[in-house]
Protein backbone atom coordinates (compact mmCIF):
# COMPACT_ATOMS: atom_id res chain seq x y z
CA UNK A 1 234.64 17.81 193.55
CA UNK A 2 234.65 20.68 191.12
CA UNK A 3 235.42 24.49 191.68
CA UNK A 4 233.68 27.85 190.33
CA UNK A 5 236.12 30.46 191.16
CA UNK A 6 234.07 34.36 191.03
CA UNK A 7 235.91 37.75 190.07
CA UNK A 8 234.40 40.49 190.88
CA UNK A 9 233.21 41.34 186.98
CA UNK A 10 230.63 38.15 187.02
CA UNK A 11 228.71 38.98 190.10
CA UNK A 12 228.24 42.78 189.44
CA UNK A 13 227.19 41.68 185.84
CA UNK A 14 224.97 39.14 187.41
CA UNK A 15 223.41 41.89 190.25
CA UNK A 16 223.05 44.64 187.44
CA UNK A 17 221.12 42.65 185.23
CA UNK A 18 218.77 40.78 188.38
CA UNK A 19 220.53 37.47 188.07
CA UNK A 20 222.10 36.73 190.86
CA UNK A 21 219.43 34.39 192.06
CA UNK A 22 219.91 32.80 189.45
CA UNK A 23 223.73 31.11 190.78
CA UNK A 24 221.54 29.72 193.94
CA UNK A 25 219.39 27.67 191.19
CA UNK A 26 223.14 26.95 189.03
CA UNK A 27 224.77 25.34 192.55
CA UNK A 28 221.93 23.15 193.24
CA UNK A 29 223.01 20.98 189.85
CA UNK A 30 226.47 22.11 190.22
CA UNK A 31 228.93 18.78 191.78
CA UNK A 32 230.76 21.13 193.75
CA UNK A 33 231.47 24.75 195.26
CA UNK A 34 231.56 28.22 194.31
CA UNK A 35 234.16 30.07 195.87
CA UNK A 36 235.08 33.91 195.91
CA UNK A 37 238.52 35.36 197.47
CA UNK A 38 238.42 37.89 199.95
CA UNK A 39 240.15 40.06 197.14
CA UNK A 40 236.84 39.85 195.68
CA UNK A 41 234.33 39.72 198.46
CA UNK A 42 236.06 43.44 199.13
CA UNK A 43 235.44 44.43 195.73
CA UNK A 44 231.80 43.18 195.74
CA UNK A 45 230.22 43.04 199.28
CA UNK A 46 232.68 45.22 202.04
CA UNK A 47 233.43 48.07 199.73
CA UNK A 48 230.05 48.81 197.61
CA UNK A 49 228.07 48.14 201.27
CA UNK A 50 229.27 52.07 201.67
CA UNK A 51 228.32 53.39 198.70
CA UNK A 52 224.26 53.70 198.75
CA UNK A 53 224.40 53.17 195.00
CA UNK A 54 225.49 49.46 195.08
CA UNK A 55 224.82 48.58 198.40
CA UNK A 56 221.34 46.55 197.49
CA UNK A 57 223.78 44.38 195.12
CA UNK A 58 226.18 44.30 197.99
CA UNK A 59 223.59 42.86 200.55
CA UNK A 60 222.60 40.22 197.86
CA UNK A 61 225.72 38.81 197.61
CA UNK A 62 226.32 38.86 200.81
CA UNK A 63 223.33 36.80 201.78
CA UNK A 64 224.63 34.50 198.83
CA UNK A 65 227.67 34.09 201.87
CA UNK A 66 225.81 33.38 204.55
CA UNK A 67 223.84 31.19 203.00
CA UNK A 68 226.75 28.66 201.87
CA UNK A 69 225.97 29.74 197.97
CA UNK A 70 229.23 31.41 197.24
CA UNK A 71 232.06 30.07 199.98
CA UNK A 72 235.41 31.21 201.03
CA UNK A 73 238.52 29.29 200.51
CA UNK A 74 238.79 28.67 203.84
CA UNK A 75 236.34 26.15 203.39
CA UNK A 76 238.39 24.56 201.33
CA UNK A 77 241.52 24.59 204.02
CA UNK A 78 243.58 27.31 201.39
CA UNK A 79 245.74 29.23 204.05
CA UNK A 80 244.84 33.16 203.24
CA UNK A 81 248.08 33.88 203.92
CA UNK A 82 249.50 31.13 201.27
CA UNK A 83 246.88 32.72 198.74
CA UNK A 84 247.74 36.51 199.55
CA UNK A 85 251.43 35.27 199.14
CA UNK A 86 250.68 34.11 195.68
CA UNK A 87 248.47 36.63 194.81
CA UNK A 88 250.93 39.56 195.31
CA UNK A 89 253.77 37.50 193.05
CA UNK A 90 251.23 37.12 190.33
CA UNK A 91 250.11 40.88 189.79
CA UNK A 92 254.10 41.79 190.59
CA UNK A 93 254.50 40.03 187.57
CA UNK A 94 251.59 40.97 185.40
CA UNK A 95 252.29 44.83 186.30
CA UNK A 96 255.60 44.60 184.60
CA UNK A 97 254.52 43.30 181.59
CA UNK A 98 253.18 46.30 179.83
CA UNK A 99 255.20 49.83 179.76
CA UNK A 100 254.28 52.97 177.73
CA UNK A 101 256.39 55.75 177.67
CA UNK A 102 258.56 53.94 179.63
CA UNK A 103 256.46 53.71 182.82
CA UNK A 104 255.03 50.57 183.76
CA UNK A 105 251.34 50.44 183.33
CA UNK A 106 249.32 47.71 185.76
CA UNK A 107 247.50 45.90 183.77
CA UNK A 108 245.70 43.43 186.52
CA UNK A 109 243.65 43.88 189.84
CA UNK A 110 244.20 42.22 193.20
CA UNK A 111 240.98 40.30 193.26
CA UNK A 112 241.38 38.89 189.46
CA UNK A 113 245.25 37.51 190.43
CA UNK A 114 243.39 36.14 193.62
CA UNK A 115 241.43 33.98 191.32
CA UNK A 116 244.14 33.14 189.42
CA UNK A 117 246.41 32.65 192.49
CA UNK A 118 243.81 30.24 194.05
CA UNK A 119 243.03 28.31 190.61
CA UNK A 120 246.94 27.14 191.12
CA UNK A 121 246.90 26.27 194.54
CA UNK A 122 243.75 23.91 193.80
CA UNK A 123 244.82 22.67 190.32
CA UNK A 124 248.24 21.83 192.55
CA UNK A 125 245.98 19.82 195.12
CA UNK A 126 244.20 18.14 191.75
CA UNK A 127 240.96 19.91 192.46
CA UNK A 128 239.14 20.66 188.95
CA UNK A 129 238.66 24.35 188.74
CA UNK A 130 237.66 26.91 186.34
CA UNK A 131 237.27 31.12 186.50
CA UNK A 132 234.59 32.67 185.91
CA UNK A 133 235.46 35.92 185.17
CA UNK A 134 234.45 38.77 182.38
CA UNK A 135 237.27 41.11 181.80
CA UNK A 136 239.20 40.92 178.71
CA UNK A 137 242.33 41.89 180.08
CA UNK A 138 243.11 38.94 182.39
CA UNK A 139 241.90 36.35 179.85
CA UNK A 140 244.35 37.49 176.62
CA UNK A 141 247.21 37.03 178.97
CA UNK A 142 246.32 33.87 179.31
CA UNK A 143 245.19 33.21 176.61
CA UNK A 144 246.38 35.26 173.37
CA UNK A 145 248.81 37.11 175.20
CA UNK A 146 250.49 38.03 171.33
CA UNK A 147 247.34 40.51 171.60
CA UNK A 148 248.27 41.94 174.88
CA UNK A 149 250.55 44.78 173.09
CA UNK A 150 247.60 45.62 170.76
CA UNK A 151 244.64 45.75 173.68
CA UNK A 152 246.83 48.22 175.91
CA UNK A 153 247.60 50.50 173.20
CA UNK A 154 243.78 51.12 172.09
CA UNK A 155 243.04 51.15 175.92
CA UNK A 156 245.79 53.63 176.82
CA UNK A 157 245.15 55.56 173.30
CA UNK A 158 249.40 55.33 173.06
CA UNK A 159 252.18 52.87 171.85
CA UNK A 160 252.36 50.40 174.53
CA UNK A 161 255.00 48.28 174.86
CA UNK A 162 255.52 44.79 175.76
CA UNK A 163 258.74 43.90 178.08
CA UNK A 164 258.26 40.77 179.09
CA UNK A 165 258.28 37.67 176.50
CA UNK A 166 257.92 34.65 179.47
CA UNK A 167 253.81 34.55 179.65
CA UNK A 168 253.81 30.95 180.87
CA UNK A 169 253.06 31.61 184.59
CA UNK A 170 249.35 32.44 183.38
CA UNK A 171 249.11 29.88 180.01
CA UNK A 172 247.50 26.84 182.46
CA UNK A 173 244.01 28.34 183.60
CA UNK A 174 240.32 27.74 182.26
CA UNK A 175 237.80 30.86 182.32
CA UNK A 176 233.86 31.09 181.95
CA UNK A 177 232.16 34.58 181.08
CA UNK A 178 229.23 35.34 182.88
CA UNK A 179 227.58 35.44 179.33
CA UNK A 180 228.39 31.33 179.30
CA UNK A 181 227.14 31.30 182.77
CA UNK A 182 223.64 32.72 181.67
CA UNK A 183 223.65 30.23 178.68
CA UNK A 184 223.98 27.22 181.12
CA UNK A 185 221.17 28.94 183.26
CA UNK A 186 219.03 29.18 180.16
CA UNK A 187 219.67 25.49 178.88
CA UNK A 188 218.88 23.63 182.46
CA UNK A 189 215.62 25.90 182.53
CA UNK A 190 216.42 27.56 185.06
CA UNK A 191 215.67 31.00 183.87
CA UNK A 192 211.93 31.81 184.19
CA UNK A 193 211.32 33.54 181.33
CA UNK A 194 210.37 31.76 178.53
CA UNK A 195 209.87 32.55 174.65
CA UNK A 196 212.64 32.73 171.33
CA UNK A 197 214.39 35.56 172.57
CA UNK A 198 214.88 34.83 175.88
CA UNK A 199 218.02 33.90 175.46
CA UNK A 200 219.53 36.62 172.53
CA UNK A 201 218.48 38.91 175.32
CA UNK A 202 220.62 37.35 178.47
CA UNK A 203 223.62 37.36 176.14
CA UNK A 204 223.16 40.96 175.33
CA UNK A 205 222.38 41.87 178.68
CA UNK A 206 225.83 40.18 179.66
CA UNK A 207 227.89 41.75 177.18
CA UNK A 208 226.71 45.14 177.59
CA UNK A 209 227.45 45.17 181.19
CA UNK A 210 231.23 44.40 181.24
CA UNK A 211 231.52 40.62 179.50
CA UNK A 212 234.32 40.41 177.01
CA UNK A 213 231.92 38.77 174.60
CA UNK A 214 231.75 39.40 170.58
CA UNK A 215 228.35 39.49 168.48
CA UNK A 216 229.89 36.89 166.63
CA UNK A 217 230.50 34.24 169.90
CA UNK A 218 226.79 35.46 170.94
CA UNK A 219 225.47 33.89 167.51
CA UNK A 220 227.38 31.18 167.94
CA UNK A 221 225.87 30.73 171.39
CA UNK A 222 222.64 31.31 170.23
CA UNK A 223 223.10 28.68 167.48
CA UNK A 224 224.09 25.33 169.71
């Protein structure tokens, strides 16, 4: 069995663009489940059900819930406690990364570390998992964390600093972009809308509603 772990930045993309039908069509041919914390069920279904603005995307997903699309990890047997446990060390560590002016700056959310946090405990049960999740931040750590220092300091518009040199706590996990998650939509035919730019125009649509995606990756996308 496989696992799609959701951030928060994913499913509003999804919801802001009118996709998130399409993950009910993506699970069908998907060998496995797709699971959201309750870091990120707060973010995207008990907070935004509040706020009249997002609370049509907030009933969506929701239903997505209750009707076994997206899944907690309980239904995996991952102890919330064990997950909140390791979800707390991870953004303890994350938020002392970065300082500017000498003040720590917190560089990481609670329901992004929750994904990151769970990804572990699965990986440690060998359960095959990957994140799908859109913001930049998260990913260089991971990833290119040599670019970390750079990012902050164009975000914060001052000389960050980085503290910390030890980035291997977050060097083991795998990530998806909702952008890649519209592009696997697209090739299985899923998406209903048919014609050459079809699928220029889910890219786009992705990127310019919070995925960390460059033109040049979307050409690349658009050329396989």
């Amino acid at each position: 069995m496989k696992v799609l772990i959701f951030d928060s930045g994913p499913l509003i993309n999804l919801s802001m663009n009118g996709l998130l039908d399409t993950l009910r069509l993506l699970k069908k041919s998907f060998d496995g489940k797709f699971i959201i914390p309750p870091a990120v069920k707060y973010e995207v279904v008990d907070r935004p059900l509040g706020v009249l603005r997002f609370e049509l995307g907030a009933l969506i997903v929701q239903s997505l819930i209750e009707q076994g699309v997206l899944e907690m990890p309980s239904s995996l047997g991952i102890d919330e406690e064990e997950l909140k446990k390791d979800t707390n060390e991870l953004m303890d560590l994350a938020n002392h990364y970065v300082q500017v002016k000498e003040r720590w700056v917190p560089i990481v959310s609670e329901a992004e570390m929750s994904c990151l946090a769970l990804s572990s405990i699965l990986s440690k049960k060998g359960v095959e998992n990957i994140i799908a999740i859109d913001e930049r931040t998260t990913r260089i750590l991971s990833e290119n964390p040599e670019n970390l220092e750079k990012l902050m300091s164009d975000r914060m518009h001052e000389r960050a600093k980085i503290v910390a040199q030890d980035f291997a706590p977050f060097s083991h996990y795998r990530f998806i972009r909702s952008s890649e998650l519209v592009y696997v939509a697209y090739k299985k035919g899923i998406i209903s809308l048919k014609g050459k730019k079809v699928l220029e125009a889910l890219l786009y649509a992705t990127k310019y509603k919070g995925a960390a995606i460059s033109f040049e990756e979307i050409e690349q996308l658009k050329k396989l």
